[in-house]
Protein backbone atom coordinates (compact mmCIF):
# COMPACT_ATOMS: atom_id res chain seq x y z
CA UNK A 1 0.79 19.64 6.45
CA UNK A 2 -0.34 18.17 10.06
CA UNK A 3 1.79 15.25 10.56
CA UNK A 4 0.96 12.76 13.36
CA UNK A 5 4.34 10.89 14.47
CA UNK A 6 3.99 7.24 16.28
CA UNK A 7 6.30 5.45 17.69
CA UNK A 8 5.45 1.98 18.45
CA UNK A 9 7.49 -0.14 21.09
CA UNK A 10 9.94 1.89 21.84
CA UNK A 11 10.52 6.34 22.24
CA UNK A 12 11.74 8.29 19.45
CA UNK A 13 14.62 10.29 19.70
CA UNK A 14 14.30 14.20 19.04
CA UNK A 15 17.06 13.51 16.17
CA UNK A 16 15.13 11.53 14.65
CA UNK A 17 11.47 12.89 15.20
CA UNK A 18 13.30 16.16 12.91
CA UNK A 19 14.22 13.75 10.48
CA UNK A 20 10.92 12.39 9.55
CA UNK A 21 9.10 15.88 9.99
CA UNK A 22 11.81 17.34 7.54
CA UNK A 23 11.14 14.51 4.95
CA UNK A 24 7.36 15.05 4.74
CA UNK A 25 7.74 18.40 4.61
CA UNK A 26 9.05 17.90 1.26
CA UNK A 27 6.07 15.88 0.15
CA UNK A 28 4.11 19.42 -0.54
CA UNK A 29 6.23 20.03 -2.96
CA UNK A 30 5.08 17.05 -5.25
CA UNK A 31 1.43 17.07 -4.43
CA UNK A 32 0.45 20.33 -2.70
CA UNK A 33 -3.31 19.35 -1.92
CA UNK A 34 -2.22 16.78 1.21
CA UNK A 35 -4.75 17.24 3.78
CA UNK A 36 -2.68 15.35 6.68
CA UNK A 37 -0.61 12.41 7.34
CA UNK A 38 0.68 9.77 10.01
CA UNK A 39 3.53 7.67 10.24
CA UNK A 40 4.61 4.40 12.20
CA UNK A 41 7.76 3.80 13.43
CA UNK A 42 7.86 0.40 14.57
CA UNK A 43 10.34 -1.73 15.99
CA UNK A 44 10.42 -5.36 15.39
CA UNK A 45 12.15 -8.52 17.12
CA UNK A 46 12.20 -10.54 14.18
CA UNK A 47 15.54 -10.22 11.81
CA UNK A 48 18.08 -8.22 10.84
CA UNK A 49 15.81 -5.91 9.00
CA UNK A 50 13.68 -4.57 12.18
CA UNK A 51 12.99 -1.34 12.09
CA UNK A 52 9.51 -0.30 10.29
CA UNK A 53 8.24 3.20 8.95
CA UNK A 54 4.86 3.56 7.36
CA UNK A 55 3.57 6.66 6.11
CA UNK A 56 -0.33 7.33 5.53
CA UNK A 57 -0.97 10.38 3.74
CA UNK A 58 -4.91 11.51 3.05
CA UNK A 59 -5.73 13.55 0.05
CA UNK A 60 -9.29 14.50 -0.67
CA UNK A 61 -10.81 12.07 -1.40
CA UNK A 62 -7.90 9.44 -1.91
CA UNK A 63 -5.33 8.03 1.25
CA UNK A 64 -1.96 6.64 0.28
CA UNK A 65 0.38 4.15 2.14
CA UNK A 66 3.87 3.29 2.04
CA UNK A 67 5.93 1.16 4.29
CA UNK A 68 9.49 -0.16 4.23
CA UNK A 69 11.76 -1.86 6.65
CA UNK A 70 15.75 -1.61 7.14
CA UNK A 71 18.31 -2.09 9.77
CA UNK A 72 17.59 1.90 10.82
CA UNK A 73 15.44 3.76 11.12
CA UNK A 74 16.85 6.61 8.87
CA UNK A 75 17.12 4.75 5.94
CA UNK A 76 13.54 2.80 6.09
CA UNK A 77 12.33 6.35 6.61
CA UNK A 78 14.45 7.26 3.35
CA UNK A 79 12.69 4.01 1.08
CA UNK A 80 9.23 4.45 2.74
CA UNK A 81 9.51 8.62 1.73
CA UNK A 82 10.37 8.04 -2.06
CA UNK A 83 8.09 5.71 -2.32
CA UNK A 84 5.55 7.83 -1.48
CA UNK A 85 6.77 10.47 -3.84
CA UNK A 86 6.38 8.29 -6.87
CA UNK A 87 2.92 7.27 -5.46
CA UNK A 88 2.09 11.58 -5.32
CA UNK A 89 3.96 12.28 -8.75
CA UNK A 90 1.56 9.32 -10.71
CA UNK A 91 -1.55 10.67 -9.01
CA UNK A 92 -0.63 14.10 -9.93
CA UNK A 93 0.41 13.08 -13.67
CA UNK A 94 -3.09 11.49 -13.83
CA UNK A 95 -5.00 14.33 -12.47
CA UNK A 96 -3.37 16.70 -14.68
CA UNK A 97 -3.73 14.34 -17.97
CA UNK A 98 -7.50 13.98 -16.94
């Protein structure tokens, strides 16, 4: 899958950069029709909670979204990632019951 990483407001460490390519990497194993993706790491100024990952994933002819936010970066990347396996599992459940 082509991934397209973004870091907004701030440069991503190589440690992490690994992380999030190793986590959607895994996403072909629930769906394995995902044409491409991007994700947003953002950092915030506001609260405790400032760290931001969104993930946009295009399928054909469907696009999925998922953010979180978290004190890290890690573990908003770890909510934002199973949330968007749920969001592949249910589409693939419905393709396959239809």
């Amino acid at each position: 899958m082509n991934i397209k990483i973004h870091s907004i407001k701030f440069d991503a460490s190589d440690s992490l950069l690994e992380l999030v390519q190793k986590k959607m990497d895994k996403m072909d194993k629930f769906f394995d029709r995902v044409v491409d993706g991007e994700i947003y790491l953002r950092l915030n100024n506001e609260g405790v909670d400032n760290k931001t990952v969104e993930i946009k994933i295009n399928l054909p002819g469907d696009q999925f979204f998922a953010e979180s936010s978290a004190r890290s970066f890690e573990k908003a990347m770890e909510e934002s990632a199973n949330a968007m396996k749920r969001k592949l599992r249910k589409h693939k459940e419905k393709l396959v019951t239809h």
